[in-house]
Protein backbone atom coordinates (compact mmCIF):
# COMPACT_ATOMS: atom_id res chain seq x y z
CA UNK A 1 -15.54 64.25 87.23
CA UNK A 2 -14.37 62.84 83.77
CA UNK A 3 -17.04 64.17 81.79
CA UNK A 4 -15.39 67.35 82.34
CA UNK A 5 -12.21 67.49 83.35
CA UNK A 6 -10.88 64.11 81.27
CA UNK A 7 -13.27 63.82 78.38
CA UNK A 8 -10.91 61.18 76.62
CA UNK A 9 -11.22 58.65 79.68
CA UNK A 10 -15.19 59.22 80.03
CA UNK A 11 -15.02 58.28 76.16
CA UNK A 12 -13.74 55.31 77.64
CA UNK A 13 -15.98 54.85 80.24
CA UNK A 14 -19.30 55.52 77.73
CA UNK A 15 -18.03 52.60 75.58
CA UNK A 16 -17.76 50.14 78.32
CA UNK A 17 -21.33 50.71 79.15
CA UNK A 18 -22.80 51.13 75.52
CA UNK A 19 -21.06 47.46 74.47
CA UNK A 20 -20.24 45.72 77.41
CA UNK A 21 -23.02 46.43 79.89
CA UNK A 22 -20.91 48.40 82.82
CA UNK A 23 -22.04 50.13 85.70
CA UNK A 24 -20.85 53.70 86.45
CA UNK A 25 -21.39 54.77 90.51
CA UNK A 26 -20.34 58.33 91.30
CA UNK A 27 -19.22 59.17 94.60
CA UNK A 28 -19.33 63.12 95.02
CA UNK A 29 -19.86 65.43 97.08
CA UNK A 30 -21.57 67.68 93.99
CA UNK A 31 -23.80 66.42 91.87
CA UNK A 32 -21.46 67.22 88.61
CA UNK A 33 -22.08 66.44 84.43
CA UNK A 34 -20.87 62.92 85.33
CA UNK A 35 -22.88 62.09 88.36
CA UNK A 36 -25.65 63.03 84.92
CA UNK A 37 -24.66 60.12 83.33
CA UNK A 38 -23.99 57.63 85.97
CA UNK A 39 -26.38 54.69 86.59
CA UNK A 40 -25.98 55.19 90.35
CA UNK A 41 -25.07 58.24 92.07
CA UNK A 42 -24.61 59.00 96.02
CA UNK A 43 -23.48 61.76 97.62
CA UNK A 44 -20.84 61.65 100.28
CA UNK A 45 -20.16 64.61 103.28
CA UNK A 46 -15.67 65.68 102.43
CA UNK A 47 -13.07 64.53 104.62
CA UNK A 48 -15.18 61.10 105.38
CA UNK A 49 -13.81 58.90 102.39
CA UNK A 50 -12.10 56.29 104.83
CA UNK A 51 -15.53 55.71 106.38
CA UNK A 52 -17.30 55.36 103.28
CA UNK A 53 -14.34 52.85 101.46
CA UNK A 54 -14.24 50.83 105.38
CA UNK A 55 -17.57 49.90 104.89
CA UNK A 56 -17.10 48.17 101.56
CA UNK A 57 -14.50 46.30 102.77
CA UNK A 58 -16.82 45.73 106.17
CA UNK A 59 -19.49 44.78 103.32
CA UNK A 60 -17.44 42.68 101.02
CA UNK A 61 -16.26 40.77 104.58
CA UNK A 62 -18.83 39.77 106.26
CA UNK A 63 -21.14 39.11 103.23
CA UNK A 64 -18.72 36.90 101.66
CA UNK A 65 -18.08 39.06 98.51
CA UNK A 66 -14.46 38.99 98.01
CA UNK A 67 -12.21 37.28 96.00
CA UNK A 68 -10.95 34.58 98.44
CA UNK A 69 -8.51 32.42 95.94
CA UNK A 70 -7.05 36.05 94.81
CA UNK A 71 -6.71 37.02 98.22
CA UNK A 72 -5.17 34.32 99.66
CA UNK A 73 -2.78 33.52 96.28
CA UNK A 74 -1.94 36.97 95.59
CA UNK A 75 -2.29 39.53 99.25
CA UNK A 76 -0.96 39.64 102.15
CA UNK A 77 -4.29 38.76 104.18
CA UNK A 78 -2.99 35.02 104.81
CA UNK A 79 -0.19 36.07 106.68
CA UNK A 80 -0.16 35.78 110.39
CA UNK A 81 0.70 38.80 112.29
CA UNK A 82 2.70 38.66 115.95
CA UNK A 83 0.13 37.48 118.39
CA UNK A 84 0.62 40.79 120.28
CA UNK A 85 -0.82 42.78 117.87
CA UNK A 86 -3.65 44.69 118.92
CA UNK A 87 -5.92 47.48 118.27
CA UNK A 88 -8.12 49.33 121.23
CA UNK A 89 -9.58 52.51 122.01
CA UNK A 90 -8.37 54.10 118.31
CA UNK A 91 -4.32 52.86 118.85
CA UNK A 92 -2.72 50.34 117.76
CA UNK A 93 -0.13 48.30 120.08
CA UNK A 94 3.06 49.56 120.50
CA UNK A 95 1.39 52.86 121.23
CA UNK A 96 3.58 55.66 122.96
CA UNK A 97 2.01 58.97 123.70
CA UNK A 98 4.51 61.73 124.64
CA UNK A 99 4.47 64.50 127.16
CA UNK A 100 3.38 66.66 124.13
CA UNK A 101 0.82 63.99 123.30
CA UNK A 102 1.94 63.00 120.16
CA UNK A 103 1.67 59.44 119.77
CA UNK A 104 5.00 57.39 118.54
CA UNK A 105 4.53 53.53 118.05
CA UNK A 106 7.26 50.71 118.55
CA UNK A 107 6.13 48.65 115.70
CA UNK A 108 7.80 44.91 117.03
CA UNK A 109 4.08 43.43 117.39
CA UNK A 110 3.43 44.50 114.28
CA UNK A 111 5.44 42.38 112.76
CA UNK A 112 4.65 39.33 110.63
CA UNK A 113 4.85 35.57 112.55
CA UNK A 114 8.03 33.87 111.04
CA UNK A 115 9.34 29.98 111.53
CA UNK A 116 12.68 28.50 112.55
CA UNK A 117 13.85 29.28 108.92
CA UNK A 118 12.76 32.99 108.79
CA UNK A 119 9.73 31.91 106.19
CA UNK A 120 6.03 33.96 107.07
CA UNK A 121 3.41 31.73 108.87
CA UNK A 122 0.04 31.70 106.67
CA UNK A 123 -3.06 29.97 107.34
CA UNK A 124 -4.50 29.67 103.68
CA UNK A 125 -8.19 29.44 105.19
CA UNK A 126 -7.97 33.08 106.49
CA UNK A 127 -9.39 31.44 109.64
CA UNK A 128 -6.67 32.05 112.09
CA UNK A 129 -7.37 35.23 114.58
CA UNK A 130 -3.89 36.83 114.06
CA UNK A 131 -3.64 36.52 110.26
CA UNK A 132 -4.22 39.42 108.29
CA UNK A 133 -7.64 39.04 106.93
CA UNK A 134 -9.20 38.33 110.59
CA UNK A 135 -7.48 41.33 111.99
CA UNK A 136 -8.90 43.39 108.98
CA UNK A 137 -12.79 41.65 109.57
CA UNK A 138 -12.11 42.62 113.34
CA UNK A 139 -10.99 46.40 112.43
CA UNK A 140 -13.63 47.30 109.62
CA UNK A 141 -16.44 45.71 111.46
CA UNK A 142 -17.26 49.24 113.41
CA UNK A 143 -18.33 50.54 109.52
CA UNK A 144 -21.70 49.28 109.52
CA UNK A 145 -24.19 50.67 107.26
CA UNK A 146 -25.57 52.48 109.35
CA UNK A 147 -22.59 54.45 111.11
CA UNK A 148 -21.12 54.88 107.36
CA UNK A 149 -24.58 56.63 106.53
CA UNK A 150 -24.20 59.15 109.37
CA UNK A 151 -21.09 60.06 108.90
CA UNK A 152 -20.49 60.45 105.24
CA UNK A 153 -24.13 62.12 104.96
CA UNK A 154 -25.92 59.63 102.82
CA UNK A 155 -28.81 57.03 103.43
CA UNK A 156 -28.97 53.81 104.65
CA UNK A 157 -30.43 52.12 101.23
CA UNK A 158 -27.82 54.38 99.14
CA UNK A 159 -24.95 52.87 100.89
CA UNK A 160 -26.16 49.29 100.98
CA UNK A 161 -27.02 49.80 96.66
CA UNK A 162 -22.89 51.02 96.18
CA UNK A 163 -21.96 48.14 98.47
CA UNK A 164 -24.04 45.44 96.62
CA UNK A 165 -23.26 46.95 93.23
CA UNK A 166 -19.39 47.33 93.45
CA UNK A 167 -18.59 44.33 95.56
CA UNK A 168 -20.17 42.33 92.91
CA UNK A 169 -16.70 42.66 91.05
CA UNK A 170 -15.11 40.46 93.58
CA UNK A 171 -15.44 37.49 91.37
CA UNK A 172 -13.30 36.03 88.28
CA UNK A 173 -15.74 37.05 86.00
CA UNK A 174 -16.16 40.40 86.85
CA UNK A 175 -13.59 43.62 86.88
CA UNK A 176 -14.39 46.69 88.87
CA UNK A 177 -12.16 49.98 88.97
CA UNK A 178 -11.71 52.76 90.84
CA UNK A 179 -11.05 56.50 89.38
CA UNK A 180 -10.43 58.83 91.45
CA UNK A 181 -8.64 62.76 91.62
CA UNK A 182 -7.53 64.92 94.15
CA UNK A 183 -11.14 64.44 96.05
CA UNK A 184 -9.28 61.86 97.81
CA UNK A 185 -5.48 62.63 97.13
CA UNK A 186 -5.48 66.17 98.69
CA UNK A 187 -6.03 66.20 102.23
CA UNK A 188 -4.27 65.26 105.47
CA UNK A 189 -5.19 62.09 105.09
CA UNK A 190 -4.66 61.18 101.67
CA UNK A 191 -1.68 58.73 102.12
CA UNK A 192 -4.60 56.34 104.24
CA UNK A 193 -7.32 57.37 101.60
CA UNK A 194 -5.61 56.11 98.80
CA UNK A 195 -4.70 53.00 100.80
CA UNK A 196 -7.83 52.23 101.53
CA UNK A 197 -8.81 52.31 98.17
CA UNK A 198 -6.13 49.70 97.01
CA UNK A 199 -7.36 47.58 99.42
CA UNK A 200 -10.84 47.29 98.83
CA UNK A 201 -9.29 46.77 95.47
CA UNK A 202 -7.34 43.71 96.39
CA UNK A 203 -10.58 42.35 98.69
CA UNK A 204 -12.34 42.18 95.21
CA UNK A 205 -9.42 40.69 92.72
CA UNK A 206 -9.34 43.82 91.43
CA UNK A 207 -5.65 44.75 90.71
CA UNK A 208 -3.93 43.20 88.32
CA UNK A 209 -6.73 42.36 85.76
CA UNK A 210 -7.61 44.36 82.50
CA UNK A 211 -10.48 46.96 83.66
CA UNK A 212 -9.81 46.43 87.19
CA UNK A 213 -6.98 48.93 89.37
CA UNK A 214 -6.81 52.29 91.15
CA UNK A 215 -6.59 54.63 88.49
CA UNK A 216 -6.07 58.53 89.16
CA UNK A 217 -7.12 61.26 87.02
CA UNK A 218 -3.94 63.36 87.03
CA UNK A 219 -4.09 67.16 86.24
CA UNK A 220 -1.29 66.59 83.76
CA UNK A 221 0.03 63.73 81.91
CA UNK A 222 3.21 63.05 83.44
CA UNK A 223 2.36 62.92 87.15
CA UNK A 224 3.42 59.23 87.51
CA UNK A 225 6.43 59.82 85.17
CA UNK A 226 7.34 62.38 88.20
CA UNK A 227 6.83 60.26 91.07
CA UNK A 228 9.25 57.12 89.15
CA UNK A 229 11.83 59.95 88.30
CA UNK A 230 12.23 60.42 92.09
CA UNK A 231 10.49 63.77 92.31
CA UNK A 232 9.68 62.57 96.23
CA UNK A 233 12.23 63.39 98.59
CA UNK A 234 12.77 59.56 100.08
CA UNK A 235 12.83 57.86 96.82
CA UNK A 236 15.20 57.19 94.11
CA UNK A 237 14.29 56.31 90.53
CA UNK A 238 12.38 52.66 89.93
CA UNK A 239 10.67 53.55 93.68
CA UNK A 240 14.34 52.65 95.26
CA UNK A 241 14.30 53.93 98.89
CA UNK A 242 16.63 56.74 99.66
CA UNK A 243 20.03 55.72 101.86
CA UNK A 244 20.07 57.68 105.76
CA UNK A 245 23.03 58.77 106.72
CA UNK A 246 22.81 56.94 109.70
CA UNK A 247 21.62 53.42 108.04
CA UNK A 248 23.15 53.48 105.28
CA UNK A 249 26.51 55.20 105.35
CA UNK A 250 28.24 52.73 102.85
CA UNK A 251 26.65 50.98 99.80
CA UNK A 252 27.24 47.63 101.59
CA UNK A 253 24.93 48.67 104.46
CA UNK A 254 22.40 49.68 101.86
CA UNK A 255 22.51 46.44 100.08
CA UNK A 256 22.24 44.74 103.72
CA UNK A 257 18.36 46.13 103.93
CA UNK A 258 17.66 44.48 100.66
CA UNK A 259 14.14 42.38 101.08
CA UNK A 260 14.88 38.86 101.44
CA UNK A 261 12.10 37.76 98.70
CA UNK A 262 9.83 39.21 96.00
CA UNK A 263 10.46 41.45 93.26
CA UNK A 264 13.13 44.04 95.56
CA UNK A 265 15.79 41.17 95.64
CA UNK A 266 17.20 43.04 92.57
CA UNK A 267 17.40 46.18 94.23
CA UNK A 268 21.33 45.76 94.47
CA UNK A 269 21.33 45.90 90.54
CA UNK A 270 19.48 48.45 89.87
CA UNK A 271 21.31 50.76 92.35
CA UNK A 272 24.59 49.54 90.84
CA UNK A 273 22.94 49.93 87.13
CA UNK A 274 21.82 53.93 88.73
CA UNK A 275 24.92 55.19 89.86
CA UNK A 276 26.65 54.04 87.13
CA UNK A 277 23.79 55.83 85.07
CA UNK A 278 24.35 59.01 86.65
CA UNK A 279 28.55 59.25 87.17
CA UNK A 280 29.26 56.96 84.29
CA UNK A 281 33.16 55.78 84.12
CA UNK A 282 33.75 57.61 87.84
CA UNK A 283 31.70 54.93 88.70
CA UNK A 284 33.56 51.52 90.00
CA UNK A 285 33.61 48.60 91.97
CA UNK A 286 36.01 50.04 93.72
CA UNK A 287 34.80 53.24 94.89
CA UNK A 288 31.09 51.25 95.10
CA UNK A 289 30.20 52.95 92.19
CA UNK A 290 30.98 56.21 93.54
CA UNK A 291 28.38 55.38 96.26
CA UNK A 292 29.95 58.56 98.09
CA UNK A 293 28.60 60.80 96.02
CA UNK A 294 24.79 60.03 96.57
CA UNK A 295 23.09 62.47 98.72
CA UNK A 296 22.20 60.95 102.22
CA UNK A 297 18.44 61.69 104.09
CA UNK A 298 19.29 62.81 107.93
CA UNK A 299 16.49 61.86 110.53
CA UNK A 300 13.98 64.08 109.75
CA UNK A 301 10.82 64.41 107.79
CA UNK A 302 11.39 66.44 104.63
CA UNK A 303 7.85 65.77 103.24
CA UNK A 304 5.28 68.48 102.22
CA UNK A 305 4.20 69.30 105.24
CA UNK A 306 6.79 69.18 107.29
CA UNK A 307 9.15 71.81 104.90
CA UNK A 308 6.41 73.99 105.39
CA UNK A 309 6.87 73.84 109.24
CA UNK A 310 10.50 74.31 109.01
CA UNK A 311 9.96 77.70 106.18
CA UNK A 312 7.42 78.64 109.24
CA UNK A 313 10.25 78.27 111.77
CA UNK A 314 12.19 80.39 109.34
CA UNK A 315 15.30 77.52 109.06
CA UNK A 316 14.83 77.79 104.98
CA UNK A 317 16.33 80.01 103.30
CA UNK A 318 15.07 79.21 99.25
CA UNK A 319 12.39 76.87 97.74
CA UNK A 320 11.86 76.27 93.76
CA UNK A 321 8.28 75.71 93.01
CA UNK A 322 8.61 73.43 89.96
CA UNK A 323 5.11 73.25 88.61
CA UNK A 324 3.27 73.20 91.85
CA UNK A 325 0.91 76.04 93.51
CA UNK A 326 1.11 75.90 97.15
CA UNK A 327 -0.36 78.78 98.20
CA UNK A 328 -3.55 76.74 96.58
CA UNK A 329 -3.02 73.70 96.66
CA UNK A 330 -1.80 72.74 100.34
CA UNK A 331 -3.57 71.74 103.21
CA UNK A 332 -3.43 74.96 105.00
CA UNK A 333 -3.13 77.86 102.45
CA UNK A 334 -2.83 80.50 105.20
CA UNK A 335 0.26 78.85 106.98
CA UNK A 336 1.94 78.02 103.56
CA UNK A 337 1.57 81.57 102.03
CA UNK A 338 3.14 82.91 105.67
CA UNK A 339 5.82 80.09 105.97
CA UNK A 340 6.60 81.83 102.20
CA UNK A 341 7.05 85.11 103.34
CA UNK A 342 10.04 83.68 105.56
CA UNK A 343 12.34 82.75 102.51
CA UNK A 344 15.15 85.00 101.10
CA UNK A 345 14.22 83.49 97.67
CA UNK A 346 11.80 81.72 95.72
CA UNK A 347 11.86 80.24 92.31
CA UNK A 348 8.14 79.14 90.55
CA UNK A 349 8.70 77.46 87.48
CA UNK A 350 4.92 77.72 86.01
CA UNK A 351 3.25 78.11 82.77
CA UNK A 352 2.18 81.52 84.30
CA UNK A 353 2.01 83.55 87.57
CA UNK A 354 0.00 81.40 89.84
CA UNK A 355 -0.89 82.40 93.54
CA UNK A 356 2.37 81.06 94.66
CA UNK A 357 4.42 83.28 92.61
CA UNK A 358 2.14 86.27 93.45
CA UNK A 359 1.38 84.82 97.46
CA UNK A 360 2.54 88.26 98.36
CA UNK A 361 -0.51 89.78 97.21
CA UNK A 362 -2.67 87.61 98.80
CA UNK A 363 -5.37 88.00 102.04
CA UNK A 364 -4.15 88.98 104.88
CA UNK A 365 -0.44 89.76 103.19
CA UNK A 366 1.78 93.50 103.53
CA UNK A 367 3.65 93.40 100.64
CA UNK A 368 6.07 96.13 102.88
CA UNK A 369 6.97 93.26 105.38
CA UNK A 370 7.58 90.36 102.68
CA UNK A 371 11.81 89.99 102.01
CA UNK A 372 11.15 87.43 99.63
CA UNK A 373 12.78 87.55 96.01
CA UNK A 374 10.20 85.91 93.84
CA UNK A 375 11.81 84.45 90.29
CA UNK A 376 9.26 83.22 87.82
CA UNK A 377 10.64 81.23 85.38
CA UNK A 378 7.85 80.57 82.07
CA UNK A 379 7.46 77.28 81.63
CA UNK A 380 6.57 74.95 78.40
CA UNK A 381 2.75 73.18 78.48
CA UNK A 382 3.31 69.64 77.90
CA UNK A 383 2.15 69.96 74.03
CA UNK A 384 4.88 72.57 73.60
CA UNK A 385 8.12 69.96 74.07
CA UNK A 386 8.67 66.70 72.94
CA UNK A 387 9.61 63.68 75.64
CA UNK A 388 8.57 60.80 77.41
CA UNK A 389 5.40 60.60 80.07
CA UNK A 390 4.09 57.63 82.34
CA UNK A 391 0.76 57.28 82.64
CA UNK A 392 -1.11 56.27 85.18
CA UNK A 393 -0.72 52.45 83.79
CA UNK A 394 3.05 53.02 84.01
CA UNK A 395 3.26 52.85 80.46
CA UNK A 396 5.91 54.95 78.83
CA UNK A 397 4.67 57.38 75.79
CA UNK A 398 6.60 59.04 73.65
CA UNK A 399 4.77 62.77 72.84
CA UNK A 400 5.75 64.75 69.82
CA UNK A 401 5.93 69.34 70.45
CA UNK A 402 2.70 70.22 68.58
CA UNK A 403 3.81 73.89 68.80
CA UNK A 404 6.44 75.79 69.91
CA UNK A 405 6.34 77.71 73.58
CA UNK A 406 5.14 80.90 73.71
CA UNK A 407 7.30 83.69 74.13
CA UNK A 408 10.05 83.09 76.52
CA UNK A 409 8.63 80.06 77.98
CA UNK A 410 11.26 76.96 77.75
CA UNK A 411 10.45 73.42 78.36
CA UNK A 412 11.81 71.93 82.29
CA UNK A 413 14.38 69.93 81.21
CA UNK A 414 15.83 73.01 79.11
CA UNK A 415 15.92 75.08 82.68
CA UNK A 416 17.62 72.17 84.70
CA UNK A 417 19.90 71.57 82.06
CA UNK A 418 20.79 75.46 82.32
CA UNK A 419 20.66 75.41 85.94
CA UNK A 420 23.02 72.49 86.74
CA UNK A 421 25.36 73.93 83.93
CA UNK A 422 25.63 77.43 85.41
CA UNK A 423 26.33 75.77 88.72
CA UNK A 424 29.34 73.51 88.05
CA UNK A 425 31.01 76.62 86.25
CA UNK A 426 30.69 78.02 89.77
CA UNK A 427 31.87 75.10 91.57
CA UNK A 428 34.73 75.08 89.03
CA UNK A 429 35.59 78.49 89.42
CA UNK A 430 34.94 79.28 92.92
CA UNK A 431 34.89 76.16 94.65
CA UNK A 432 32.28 74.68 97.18
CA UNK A 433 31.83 71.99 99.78
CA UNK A 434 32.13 68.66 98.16
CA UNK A 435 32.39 69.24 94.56
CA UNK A 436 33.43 65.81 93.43
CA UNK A 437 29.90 64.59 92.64
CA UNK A 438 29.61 67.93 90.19
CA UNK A 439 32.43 68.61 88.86
C-alpha cells in the first residue's frame, strides 16, 4: 500500500503512468488508498499468494507469454534435471516420511543431468521432459483459472484480466515489476512466496532490466543493508554461507565447497579479504587467516522459528531483540510471548517499549510467574545518526543525522561498540572460554 505507507515510491509509481503510460494492478486483500488509484484492482483471500502467483506462471506457460530467449540465455529452465525426478500426490521424489510424520527428502534426483566432463545438460528448446521449464509447465498446470479463483476468493474474469495484463511484460519491449511488503514476507510460507514471485519474474524477462525486479517495501531503510551485513544466522557478509562444524572444520574444507562456475568462484577471496577485515595483522596465511577464530554453525536450525521452539523448551537462557517486535510480529504471537517468559534475560533495543519489551503484560500473561529481566535499551531513528543503508536496489547511500536522538536514545552501532568493549575488558580480566578471537 504505497500511497500510504511509502508515499516517495507511489510518487514514483504516479509518474510512470502520467508520462509513460503504465499499468498499476493491486493485489489486496483490502481495498486500501492505492487499490483508489490503480487501473486494475482484485482482491485476493490471505495465506493463498502461491496459488494466485502459480497461475501466472501456469498463464504465462501455456499461453506462450514468456520471455523464451531470456529464459533460456539467462535461467535455469534449460537445464535438465535427473530423470528420476518426480513429483506425485503433493511430494516430491526422494520423499521420506518419519514415524513422527515429518517428511525428510534425499535430494540425489534432484539433481541437475551432468556429462562425462561434469558440464549441465540443456536442451535450448525447453522441449525436453526433464529440463527445468517442462517440469515447471507439468507442476503449475493444476493452477487453472478456475481453481486459482476458488481458492484465492476472486472471479474467474478478474484473474484471467491480471494474467493477460501482467504477462504482457514478458517481452523485450516491455518491463513489469513487482512491489510487495510483508503481505507476502510474513507468514510460514514466505521463503516459497517470495520465490514464487522471482520466478514469475524471470518467466517474463523481468529481472535484470530498468523498471522490471522484485522490489520490497521495507518498514525501514536499511533492511537489505541488514540482511548483506550478515544479520541471518547462516550467512556471512556479501551472502557468504556460514562454515558447519562438521563440513567445514578447516578453511581448506570450506574453500573445497566453492561452486565450480558463476559469480561464487571468488568466494575464496572474499573470505580471505573478510577475515583479514575483521582480525587484521592476526590474520595469515599461515594460521588461514585466523580461520580458527570464525564461529562454526552445529547441525541444527537456528532460524526464527526454530529459536522460538528451543526458548519454549526452555534451553535459552538470553535473547537481544535488536529492532524487532516478536511478540507482534511472529507467526504465532501466543507461543513467542510464552517461549519469552522462559528466558533469564532479555535485551530490546527499540526506539521505544514495544510489546516485546512489555510481553509480560500481555493476554493471557501473570506478571507473578514471569523470571524474565527485561533491559530496554533506547534506540536512535534512522534520521537521528549518520551511516550507510542498502536499499532495496543494493545500492549503498550515505545518510546525513538530521537531528540529534532524543533523550538517552543512542544510535546501534554506538551500543555494540559499547557492548563488545565492556566484554573484552571482562575476558581480559576474568578470562573465558576461547578468548583469542576477542582479546
Amino acid at each position: 500500500n504505497p500511497a500510504e505507507n511509502h508515499p516517495i515510491s507511489m510518487r514514483w509509481i504516479d509518474r510512470a503512468r502520467e508520462t509513460r503510460g503504465a499499468k498499476l494492478i493491486v493485489v489486496d486483500p483490502k481495498f486500501n488508498r492505492t487499490a483508489a488509484k490503480a487501473d486494475l484492482y482484485v482482491p485476493i483471500r490471505p495465506g493463498t499468494d502461491i496459488a494466485f502467483l502459480g497461475g501466472l506462471m501456469n498463464y504465462a506457460m501455456t499461453h506462450g507469454r514468456y520471455f523464451h530467449e531470456y529464459v533460456v540465455k539467462y535461467t535455469n529452465a534449460s537445464f535438465l534435471i535427473h530423470p528420476d525426478f518426480t513429483f506425485e500426490e503433493g511430494l516430491f521424489s526422494g520423499a521420506q516420511v518419519g514415524e513422527d510424520g515429518q517428511v525428510k527428502y534425499d535430494t540425489a534426483t534432484w539433481q541437475y543431468q551432468v556429462d562425462e566432463d561434469g558440464n549441465i545438460k540443456k536442451d535450448p528448446t525447453l522441449q525436453h521432459p526433464q529440463c527445468v521449464f517442462q517440469l515447471m509447465k507439468k507442476h503449475y498446470a493444476r493452477y487453472t483459472p478456475e481453481m486459482v479463483a476458488e481458492t484465492c476468493g476472486m472471479s474467474v474474469e478478474e484473474f484471467l484480466e491480471v494474467a493477460e495484463l501482467f504477462t504482457s511484460t514478458g517481452r523485450p519491449d516491455k518491463a513489469g515489476n513487482i512491489m510487495y511488503a510483508m503481505g507476502i514476507t510474513q507468514s510460514s510460507h514466505g521463503s516459497q512466496n517470495v520465490r514464487a514471485v522471482a520466478m514469475l519474474q524471470l518467466l517474463l524477462g523481468n529481472i535484470g532490466i530498468p523498471g522490471g525486479g522484485v522490489n520490497a517495501h521495507r518498514g525501514e531503510s536499511n533492511v537489505q543493508g541488514s540482511t548483506d551485513m550478515a544479520m541471518l544466522w547462516n550467512n556471512l557478509p556479501g551472502y557468504m554461507p556460514m562454515p558447519t562444524a562438521a563440513q567445514h572444520p578447516t578453511l581448506a574444507a570450506y574453500q573445497a565447497s566453492t561452486p565450480k562456475s558463476g559469480y561464487w568462484t571468488n568466494r575464496p577471496k572474499f573470505m580471505v579479504s573478510l577475515l583479514k577485515a575483521w582480525w587484521g595483522d592476526h590474520a595469515t596465511a599461515e594460521n588461514d587467516f585466523a580461520y580458527d577464530y570464525l564461529p562454526k554453525l552445529d547441525s541444527r536450525d537456528h532460524s526464527h522459528m526454530s529459536i522460538f521452539e528451543a526458548m519454549g523448551r526452555g534451553e535459552l537462557k538470553g535473547l537481544f531483540a535488536w529492532g524487532q517486535n516478536f511478540a507482534v510480529g511472529g507467526p504465532n504471537v501466543t507461543k513467542e510471548r510464552s517461549a519469552l517468559a522462559n528466558l533469564d534475560w532479555l535485551v530490546v533495543v527499540d526506539l521505544f517499549e514495544t510489546e516485546t519489551a512489555a510481553f509480560w503484560k500481555g493476554p493471557g500473561m501473570n506478571p507473578a510467574d514471569i523470571r524474565t529481566e527485561v533491559f530496554l535499551l533506547p534506540a536512535a531513528a534512522s534520521y537521528e545518526k549518520c551511516g550507510t543503508v542498502t536499499n532495496s536496489g543494493r545500492w549503498i547511500q550515505w545518510r546525513d543525522k538530521a537531528v540529534e536522538p532524543m533523550g538517552d536514545s543512542r544510535d546501534d552501532l554506538w551500543i555494540a561498540d559499547r557492548l563488545y568493549k565492556k566484554l573484552r575488558e571482562l575476558y581480559a580480566t576474568e578470562g573465558g572460554v576461547f578468548p583469542d578471537p576477542i582479546l
